[in-house]
C-alpha atoms as a PDB file:
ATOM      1  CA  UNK A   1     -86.514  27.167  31.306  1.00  0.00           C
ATOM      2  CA  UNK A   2     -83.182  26.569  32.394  1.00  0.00           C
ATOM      3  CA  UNK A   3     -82.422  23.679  29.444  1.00  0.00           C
ATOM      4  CA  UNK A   4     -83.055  26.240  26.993  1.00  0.00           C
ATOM      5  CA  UNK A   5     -81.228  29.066  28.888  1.00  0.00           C
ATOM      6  CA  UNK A   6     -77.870  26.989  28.562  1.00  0.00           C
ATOM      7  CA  UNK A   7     -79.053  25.159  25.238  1.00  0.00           C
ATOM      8  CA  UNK A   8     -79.086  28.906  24.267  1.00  0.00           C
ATOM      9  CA  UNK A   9     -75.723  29.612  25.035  1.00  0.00           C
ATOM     10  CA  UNK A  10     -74.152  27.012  23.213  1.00  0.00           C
ATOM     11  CA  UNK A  11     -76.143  28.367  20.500  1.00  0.00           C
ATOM     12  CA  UNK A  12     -74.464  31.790  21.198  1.00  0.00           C
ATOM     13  CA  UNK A  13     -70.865  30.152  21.358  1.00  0.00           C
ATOM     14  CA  UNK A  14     -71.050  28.341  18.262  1.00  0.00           C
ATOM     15  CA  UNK A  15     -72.415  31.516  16.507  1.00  0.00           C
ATOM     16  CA  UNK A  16     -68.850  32.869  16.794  1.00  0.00           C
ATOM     17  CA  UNK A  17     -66.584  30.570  16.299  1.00  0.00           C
ATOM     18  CA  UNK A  18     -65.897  30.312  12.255  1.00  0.00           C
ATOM     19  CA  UNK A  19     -66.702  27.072  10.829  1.00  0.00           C
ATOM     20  CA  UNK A  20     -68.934  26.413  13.899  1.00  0.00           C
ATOM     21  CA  UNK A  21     -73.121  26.221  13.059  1.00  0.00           C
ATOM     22  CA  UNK A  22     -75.307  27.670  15.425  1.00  0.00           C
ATOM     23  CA  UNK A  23     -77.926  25.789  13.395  1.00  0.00           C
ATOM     24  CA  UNK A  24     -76.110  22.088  13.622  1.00  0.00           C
ATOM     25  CA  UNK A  25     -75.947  22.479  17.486  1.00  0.00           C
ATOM     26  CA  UNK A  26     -79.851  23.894  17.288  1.00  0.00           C
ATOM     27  CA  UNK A  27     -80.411  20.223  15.791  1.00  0.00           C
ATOM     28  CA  UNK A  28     -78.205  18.620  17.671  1.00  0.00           C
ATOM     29  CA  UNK A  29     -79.884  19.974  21.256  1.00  0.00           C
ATOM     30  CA  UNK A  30     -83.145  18.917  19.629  1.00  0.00           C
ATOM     31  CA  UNK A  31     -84.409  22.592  19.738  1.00  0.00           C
ATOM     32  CA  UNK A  32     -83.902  23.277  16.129  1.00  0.00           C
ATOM     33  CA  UNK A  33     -87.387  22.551  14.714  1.00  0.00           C
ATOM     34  CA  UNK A  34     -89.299  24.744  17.361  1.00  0.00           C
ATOM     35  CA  UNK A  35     -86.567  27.503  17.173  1.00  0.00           C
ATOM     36  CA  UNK A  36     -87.483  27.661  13.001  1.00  0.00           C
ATOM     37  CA  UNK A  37     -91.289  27.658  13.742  1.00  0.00           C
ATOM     38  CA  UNK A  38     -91.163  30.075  16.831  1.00  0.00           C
ATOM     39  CA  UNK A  39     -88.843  32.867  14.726  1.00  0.00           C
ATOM     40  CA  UNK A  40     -90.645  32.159  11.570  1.00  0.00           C
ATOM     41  CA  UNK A  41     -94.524  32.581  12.745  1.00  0.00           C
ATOM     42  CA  UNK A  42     -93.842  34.761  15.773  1.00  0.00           C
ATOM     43  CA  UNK A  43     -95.863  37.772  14.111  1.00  0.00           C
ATOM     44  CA  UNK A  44     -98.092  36.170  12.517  1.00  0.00           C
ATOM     45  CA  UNK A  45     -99.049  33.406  15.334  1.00  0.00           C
ATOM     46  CA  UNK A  46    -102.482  34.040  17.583  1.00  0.00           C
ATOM     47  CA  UNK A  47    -101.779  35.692  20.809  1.00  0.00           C
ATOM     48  CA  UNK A  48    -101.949  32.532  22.801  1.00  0.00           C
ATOM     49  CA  UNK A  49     -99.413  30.936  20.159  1.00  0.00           C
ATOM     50  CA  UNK A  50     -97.175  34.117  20.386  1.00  0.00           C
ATOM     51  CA  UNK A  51     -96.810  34.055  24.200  1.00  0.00           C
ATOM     52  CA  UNK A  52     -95.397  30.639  23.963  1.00  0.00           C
ATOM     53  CA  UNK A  53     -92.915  31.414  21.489  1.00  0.00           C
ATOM     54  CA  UNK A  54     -91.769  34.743  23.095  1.00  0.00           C
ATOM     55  CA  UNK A  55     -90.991  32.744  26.498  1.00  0.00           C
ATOM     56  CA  UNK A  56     -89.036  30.202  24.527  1.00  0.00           C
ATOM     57  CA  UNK A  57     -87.417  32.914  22.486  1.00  0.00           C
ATOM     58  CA  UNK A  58     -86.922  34.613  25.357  1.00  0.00           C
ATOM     59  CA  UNK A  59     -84.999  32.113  27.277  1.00  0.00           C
ATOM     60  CA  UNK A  60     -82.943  30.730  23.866  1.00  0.00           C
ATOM     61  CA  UNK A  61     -82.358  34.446  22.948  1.00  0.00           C
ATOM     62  CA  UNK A  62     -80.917  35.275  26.389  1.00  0.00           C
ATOM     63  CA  UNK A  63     -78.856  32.463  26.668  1.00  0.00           C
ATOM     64  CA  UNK A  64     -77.484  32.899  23.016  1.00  0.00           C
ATOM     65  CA  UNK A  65     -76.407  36.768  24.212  1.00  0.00           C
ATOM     66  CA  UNK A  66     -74.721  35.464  27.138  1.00  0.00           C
ATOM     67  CA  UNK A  67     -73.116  32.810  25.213  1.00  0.00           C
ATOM     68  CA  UNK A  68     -71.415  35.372  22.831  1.00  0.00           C
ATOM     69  CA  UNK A  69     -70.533  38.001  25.465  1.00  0.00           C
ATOM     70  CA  UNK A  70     -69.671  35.968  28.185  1.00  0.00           C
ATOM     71  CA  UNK A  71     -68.061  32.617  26.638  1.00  0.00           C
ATOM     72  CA  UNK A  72     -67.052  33.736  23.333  1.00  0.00           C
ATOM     73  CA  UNK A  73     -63.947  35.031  24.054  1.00  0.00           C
ATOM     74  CA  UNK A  74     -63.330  32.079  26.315  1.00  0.00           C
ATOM     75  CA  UNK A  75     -63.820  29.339  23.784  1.00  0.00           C
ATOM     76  CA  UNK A  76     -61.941  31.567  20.608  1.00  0.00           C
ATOM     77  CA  UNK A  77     -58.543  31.233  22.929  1.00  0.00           C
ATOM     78  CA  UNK A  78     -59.697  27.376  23.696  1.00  0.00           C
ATOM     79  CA  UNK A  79     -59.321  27.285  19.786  1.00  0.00           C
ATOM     80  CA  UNK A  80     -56.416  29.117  19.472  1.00  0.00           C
ATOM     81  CA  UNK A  81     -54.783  27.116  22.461  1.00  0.00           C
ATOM     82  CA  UNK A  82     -56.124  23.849  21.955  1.00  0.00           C
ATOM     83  CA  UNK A  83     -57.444  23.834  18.380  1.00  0.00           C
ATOM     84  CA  UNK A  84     -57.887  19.597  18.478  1.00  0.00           C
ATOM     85  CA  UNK A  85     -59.265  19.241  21.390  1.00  0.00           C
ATOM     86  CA  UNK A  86     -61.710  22.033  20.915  1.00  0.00           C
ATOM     87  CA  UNK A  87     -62.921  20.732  17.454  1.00  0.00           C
ATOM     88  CA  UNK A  88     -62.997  17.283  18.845  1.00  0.00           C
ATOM     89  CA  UNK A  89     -65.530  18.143  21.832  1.00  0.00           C
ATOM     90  CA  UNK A  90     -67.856  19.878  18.853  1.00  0.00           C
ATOM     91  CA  UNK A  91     -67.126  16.509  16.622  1.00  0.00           C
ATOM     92  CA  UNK A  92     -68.002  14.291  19.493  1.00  0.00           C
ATOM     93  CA  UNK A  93     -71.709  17.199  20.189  1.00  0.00           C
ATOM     94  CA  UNK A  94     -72.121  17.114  16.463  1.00  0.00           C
ATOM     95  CA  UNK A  95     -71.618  13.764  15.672  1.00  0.00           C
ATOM     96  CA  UNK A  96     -75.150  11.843  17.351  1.00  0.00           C
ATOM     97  CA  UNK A  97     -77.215  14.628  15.542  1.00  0.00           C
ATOM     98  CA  UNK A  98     -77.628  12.474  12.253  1.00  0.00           C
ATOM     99  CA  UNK A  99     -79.505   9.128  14.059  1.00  0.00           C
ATOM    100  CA  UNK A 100     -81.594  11.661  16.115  1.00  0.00           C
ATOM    101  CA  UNK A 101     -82.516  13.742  12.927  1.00  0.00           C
ATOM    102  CA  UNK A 102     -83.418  10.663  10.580  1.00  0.00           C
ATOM    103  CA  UNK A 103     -84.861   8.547  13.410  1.00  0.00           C
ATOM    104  CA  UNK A 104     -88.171   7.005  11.879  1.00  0.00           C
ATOM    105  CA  UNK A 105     -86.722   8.301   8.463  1.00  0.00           C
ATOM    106  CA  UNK A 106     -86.567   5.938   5.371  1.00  0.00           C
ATOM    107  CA  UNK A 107     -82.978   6.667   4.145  1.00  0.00           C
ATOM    108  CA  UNK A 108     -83.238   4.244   1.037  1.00  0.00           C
ATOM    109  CA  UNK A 109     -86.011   5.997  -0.786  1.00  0.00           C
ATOM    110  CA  UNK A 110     -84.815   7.246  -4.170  1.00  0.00           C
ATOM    111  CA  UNK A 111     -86.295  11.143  -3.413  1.00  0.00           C
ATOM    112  CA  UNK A 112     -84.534  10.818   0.257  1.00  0.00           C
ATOM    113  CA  UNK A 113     -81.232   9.883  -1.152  1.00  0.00           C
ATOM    114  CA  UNK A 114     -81.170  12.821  -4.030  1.00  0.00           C
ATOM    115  CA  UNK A 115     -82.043  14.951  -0.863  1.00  0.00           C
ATOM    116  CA  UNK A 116     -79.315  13.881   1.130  1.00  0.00           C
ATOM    117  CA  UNK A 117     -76.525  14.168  -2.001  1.00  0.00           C
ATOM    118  CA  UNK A 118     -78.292  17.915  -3.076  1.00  0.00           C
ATOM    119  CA  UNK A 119     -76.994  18.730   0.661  1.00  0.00           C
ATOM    120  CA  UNK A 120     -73.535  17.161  -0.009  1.00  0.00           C
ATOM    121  CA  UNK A 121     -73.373  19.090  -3.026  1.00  0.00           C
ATOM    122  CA  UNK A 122     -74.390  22.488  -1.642  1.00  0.00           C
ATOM    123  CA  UNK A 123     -72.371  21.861   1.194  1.00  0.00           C
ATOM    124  CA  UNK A 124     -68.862  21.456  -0.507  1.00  0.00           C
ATOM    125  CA  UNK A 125     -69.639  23.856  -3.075  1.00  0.00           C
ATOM    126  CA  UNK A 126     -70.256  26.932  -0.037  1.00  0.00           C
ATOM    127  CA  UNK A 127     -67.020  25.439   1.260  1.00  0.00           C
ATOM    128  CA  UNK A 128     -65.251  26.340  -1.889  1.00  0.00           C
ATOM    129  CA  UNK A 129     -66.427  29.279  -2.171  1.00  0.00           C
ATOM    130  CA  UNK A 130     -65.627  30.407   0.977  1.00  0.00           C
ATOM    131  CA  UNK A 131     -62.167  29.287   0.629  1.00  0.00           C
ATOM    132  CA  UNK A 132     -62.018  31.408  -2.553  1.00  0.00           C
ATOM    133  CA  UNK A 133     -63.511  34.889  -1.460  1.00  0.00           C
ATOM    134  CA  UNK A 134     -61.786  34.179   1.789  1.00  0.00           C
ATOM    135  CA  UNK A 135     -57.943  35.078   0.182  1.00  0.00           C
ATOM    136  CA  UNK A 136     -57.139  38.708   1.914  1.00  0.00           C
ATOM    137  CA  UNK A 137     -56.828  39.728   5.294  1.00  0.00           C
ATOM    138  CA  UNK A 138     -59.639  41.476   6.908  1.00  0.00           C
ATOM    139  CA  UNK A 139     -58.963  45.438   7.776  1.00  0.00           C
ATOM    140  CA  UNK A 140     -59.734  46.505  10.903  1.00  0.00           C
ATOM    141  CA  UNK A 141     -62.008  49.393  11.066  1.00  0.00           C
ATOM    142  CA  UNK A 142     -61.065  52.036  13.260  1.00  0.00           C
ATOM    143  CA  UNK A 143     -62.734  55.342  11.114  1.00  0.00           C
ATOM    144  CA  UNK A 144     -66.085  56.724  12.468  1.00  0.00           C
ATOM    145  CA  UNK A 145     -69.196  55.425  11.938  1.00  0.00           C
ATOM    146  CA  UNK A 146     -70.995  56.768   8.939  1.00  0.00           C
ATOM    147  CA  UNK A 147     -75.012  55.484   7.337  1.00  0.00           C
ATOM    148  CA  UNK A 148     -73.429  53.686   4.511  1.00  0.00           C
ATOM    149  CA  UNK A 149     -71.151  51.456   6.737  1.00  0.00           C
ATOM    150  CA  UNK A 150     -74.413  51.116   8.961  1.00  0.00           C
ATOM    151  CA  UNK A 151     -76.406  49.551   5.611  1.00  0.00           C
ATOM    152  CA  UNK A 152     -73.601  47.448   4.835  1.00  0.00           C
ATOM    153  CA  UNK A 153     -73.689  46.395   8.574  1.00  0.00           C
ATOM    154  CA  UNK A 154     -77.832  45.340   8.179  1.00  0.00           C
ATOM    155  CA  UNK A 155     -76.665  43.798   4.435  1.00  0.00           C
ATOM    156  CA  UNK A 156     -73.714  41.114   6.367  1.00  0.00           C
ATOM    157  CA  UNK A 157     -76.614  40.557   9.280  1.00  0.00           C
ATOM    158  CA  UNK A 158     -79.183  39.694   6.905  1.00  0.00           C
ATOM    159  CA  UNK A 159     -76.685  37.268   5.399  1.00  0.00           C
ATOM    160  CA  UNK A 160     -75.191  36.265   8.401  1.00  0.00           C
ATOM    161  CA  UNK A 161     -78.381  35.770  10.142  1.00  0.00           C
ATOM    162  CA  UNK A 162     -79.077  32.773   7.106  1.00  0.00           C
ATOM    163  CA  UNK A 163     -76.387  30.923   7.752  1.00  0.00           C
ATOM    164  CA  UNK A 164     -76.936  30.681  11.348  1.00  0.00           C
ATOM    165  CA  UNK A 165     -80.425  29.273  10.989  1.00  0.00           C
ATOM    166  CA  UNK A 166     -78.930  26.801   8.595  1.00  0.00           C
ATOM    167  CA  UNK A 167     -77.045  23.800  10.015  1.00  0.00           C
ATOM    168  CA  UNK A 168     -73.693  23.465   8.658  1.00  0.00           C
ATOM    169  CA  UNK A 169     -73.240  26.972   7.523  1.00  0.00           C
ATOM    170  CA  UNK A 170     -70.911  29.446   9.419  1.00  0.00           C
ATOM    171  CA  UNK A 171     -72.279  32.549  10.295  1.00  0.00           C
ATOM    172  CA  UNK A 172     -69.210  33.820  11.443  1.00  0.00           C
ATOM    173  CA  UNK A 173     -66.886  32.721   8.307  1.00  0.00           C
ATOM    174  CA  UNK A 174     -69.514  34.340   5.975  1.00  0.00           C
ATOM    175  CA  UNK A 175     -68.802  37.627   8.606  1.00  0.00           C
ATOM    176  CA  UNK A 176     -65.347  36.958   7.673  1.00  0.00           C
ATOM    177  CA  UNK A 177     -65.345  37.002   3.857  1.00  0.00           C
ATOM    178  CA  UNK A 178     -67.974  39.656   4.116  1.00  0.00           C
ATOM    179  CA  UNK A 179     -64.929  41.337   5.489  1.00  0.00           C
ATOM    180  CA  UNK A 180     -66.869  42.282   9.325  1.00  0.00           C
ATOM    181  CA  UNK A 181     -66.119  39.797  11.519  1.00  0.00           C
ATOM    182  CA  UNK A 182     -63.673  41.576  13.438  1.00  0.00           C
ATOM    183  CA  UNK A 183     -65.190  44.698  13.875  1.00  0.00           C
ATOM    184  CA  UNK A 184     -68.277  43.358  14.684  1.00  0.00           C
ATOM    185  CA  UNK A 185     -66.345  41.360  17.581  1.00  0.00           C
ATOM    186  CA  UNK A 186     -65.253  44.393  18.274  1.00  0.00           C
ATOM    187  CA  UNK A 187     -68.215  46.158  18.643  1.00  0.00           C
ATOM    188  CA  UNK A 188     -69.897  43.644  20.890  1.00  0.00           C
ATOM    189  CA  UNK A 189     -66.411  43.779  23.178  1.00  0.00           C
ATOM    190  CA  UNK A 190     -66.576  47.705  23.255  1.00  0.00           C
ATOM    191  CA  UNK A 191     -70.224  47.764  23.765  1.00  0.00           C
ATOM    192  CA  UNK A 192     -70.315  50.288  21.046  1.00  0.00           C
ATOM    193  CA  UNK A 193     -74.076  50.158  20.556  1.00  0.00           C
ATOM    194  CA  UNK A 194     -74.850  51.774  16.777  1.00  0.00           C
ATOM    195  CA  UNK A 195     -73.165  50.015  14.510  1.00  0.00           C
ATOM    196  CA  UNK A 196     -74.730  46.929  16.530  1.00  0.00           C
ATOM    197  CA  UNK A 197     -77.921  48.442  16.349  1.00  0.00           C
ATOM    198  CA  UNK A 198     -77.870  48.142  12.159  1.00  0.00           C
ATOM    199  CA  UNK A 199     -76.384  44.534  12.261  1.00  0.00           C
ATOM    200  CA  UNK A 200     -78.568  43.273  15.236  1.00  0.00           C
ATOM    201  CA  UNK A 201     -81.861  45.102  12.962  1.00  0.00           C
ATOM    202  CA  UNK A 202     -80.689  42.851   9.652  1.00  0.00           C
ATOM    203  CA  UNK A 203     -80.017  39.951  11.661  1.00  0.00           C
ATOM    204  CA  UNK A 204     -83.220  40.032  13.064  1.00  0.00           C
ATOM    205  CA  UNK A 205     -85.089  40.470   9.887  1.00  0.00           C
ATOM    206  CA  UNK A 206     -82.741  37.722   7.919  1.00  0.00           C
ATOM    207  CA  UNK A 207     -83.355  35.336  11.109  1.00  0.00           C
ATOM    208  CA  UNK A 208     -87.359  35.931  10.828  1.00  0.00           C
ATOM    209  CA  UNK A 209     -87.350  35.278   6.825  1.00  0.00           C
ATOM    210  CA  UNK A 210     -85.074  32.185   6.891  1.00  0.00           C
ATOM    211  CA  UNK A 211     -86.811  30.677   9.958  1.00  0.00           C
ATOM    212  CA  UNK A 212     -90.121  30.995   7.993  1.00  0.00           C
ATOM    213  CA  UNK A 213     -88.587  29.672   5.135  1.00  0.00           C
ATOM    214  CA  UNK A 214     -87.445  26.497   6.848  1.00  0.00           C
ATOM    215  CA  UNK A 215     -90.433  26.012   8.786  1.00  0.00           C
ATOM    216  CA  UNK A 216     -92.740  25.689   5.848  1.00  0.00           C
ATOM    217  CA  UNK A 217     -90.053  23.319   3.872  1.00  0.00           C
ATOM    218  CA  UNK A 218     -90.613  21.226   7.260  1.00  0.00           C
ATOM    219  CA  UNK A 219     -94.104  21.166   7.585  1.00  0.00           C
ATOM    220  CA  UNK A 220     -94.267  20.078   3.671  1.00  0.00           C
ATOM    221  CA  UNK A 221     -91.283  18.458   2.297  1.00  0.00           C
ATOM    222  CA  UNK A 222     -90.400  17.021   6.086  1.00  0.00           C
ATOM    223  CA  UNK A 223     -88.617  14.061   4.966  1.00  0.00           C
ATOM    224  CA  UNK A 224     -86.344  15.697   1.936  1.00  0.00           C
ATOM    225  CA  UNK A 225     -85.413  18.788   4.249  1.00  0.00           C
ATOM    226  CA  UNK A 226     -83.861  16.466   7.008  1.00  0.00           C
ATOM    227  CA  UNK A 227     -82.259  14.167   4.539  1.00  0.00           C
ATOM    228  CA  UNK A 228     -80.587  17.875   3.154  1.00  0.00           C
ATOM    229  CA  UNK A 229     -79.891  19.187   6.420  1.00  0.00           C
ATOM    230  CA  UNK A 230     -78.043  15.667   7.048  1.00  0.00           C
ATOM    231  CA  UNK A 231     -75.843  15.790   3.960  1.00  0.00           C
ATOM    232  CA  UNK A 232     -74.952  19.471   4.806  1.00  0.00           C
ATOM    233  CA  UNK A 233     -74.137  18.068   8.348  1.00  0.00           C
ATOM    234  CA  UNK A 234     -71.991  15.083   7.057  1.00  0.00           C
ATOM    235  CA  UNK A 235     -69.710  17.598   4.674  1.00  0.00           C
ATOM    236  CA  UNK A 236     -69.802  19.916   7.920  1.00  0.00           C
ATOM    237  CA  UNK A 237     -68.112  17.256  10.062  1.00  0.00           C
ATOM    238  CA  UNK A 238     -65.508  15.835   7.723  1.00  0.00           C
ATOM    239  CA  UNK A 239     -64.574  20.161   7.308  1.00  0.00           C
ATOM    240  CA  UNK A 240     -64.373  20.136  11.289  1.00  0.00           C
ATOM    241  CA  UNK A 241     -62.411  17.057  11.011  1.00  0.00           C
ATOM    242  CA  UNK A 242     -59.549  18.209   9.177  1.00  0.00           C
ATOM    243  CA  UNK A 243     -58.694  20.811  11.816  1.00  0.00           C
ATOM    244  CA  UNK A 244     -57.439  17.735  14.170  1.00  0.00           C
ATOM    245  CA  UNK A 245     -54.883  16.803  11.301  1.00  0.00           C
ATOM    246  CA  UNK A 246     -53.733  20.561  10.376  1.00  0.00           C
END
């Protein structure tokens, strides 16, 4: 219980750091293919089944909420004080995920290797668009909260909510193109509890849709997933990597 209590909170740290995947460090604590199944099947699981995942949940979800209350603002000034030696501690955590993932794995096959590139591909191409949306400076929102900010709140967590399940996808930098990352920092800071209430509902539904999602392209495609998830994680680190040269 403990192990995934603080595996959890690194989950929750990485969450909010941009160009930091909650889902690479979910693979790299070895945690990421029961967190996919547990989300994905938790309604639909027998009651036995659903007990299990909620105490696993449970202890990863609590950890996670920690992680971003507690430690997020700790590690964001790490980054801002010591931007290399932050990114190298998650290149050095990030970095023995690929022999773990493709232990017992047979890299050479032809449909493994078109796998592995269709992640490389993906990869660089969500970097570039990223870069390109990600031009202007967010605005701070400091108007009251109205319903149509509050859907487009549930919209970015639905979104956001994706790219954490994924590995090597940034929650947090799609917040920031999506133009919320800020205010939803904000929000969690201020404890100002509606406008979290819309993100926290789309998050929740985006995390149970994705996870499912996942899941079943593990259970049947096993091998060409984890060769994709691998060339999404190789792009990932050479991004991460440039940050100790900048």
């Amino acid at each position: 219980m403990l192990k995934n209590f603080l595996k959890g909170i690194v989950i929750g740290i990485a969450n909010v750091l941009p160009g930091v995947s909650g889902g690479t460090l979910a693979v790299v604590l070895n945690i990421y293919d029961k967190l996919t199944e547990a989300i994905g099947n938790f309604f639909t699981a027998p009651k036995e089944k659903k007990i299990e995942y909620f105490k696993f949940l449970s202890q990863i979800g609590l950890g996670a909420a920690i992680g971003i209350v507690v430690f997020a603002g700790v590690i964001s000034k790490m980054y801002e004080t010591y931007p290399r030696g932050t990114t190298l501690v998650f290149l050095i955590l990030i970095l023995p995920s690929i022999p773990v993932i493709l232990k017992g794995e047979k890299l050479y096959k032809k449909d493994n290797i078109i796998s592995l590139l269709a992640g490389i591909v993906f990869t660089i191409a969500f970097i570039y668009l990223t870069k390109f949306f990600s031009g202007s400076e967010e605005i701070i929102r400091t108007t009251s909260f109205n319903l149509a900010y509050g859907m487009k709140l549930f919209v970015c967590g639905l979104i956001a909510a994706g790219a954490m399940v994924i590995p090597g996808i940034s929650g947090s930098l799609l917040l920031m193109i999506l133009g919320e990352y800020y205010n939803i920092m904000n929000y969690i800071k201020s404890f100002n509890i509606i406008p979290l209430i819309f993100f926290t509902a789309g998050t929740g539904i985006g995390l149970v849709l994705v996870s499912k999602a996942i899941n079943i392209l593990l259970n049947k495609y096993r091998s060409y997933t984890l060769h994709f998830i691998v060339g999404i994680i190789i792009v990932s680190l050479f991004e991460i990597a440039q940050m100790l040269f900048v």
